[in-house]
Protein backbone atom coordinates (compact mmCIF):
# COMPACT_ATOMS: atom_id res chain seq x y z
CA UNK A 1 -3.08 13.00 -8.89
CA UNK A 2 -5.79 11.18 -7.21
CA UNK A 3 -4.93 8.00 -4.78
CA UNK A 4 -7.99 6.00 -4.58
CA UNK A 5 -8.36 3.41 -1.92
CA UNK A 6 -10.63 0.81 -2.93
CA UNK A 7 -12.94 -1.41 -1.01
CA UNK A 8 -10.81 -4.49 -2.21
CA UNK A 9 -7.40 -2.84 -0.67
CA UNK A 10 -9.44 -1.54 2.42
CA UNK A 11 -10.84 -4.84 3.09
CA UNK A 12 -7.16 -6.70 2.58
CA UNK A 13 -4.95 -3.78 4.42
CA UNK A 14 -7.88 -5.09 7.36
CA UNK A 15 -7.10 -8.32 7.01
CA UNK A 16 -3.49 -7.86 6.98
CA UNK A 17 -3.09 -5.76 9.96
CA UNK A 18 -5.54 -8.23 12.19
CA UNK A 19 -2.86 -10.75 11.12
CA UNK A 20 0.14 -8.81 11.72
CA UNK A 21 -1.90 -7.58 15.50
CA UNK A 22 -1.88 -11.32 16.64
CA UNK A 23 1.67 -11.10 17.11
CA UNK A 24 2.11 -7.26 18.23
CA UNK A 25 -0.34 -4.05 17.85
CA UNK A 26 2.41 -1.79 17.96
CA UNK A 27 4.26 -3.45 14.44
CA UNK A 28 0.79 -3.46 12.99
CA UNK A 29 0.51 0.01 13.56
CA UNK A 30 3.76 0.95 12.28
CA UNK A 31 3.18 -1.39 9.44
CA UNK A 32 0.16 0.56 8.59
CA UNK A 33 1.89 4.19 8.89
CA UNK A 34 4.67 2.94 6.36
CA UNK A 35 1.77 1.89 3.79
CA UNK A 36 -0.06 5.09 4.11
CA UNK A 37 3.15 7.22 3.91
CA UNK A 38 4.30 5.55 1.30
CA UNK A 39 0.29 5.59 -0.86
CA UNK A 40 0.71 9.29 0.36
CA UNK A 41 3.77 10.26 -1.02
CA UNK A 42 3.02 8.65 -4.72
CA UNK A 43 1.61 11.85 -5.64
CA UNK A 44 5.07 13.41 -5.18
CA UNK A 45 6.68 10.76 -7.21
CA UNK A 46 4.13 8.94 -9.11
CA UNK A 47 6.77 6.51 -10.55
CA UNK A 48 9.26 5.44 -7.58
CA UNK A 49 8.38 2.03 -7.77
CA UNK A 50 8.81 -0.60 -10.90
CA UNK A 51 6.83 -1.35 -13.25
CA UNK A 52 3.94 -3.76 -12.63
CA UNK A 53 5.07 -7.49 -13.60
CA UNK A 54 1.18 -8.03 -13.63
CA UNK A 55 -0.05 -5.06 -15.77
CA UNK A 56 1.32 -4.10 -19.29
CA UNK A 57 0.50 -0.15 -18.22
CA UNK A 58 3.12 1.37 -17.74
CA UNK A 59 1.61 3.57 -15.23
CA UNK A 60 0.83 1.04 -12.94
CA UNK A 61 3.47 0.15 -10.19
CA UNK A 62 4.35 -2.59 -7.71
CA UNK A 63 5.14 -1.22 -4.47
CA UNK A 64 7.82 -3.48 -2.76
C-alpha cells in the first residue's frame, strides 16, 4: 500500500499546526508525530479506523 499525502492535506496539516503553535510548539509537534504515526502505520492495518460517513467506499476511512 501506498499513503499519498496530497497538497490539500499538506496545506491543512500547515494550517492546523500554525494554529495549534499559537498556543504551544511543543503540542503542535507532538500533534504532528501522532498524525504521521498513525498515516504511517495504515499500511500495517489498512482498516483500523471506521468506515467513512462521507464516502460510500468502503475502503475509505475516517481517522478519529
Amino acid at each position: 500500500m501506498t499513503i499519498v499525502r496530497k497538497r490539500e492535506y499538506l496545506d491543512s496539516l500547515k494550517s492546523i499546526l500554525s494554529y495549534i503553535s499559537k498556543d504551544s510548539k511543543n503540542k503542535a509537534l507532538t500533534f504532528k508525530s501522532e498524525v504521521d504515526n498513525k498515516i504511517n502505520n495504515l499500511a500495517n492495518f489498512p482498516h483500523k479506523f471506521r468506515p467513512s460517513v462521507h464516502n460510500e467506499d468502503e475502503n475509505v476511512r475516517d481517522m478519529i
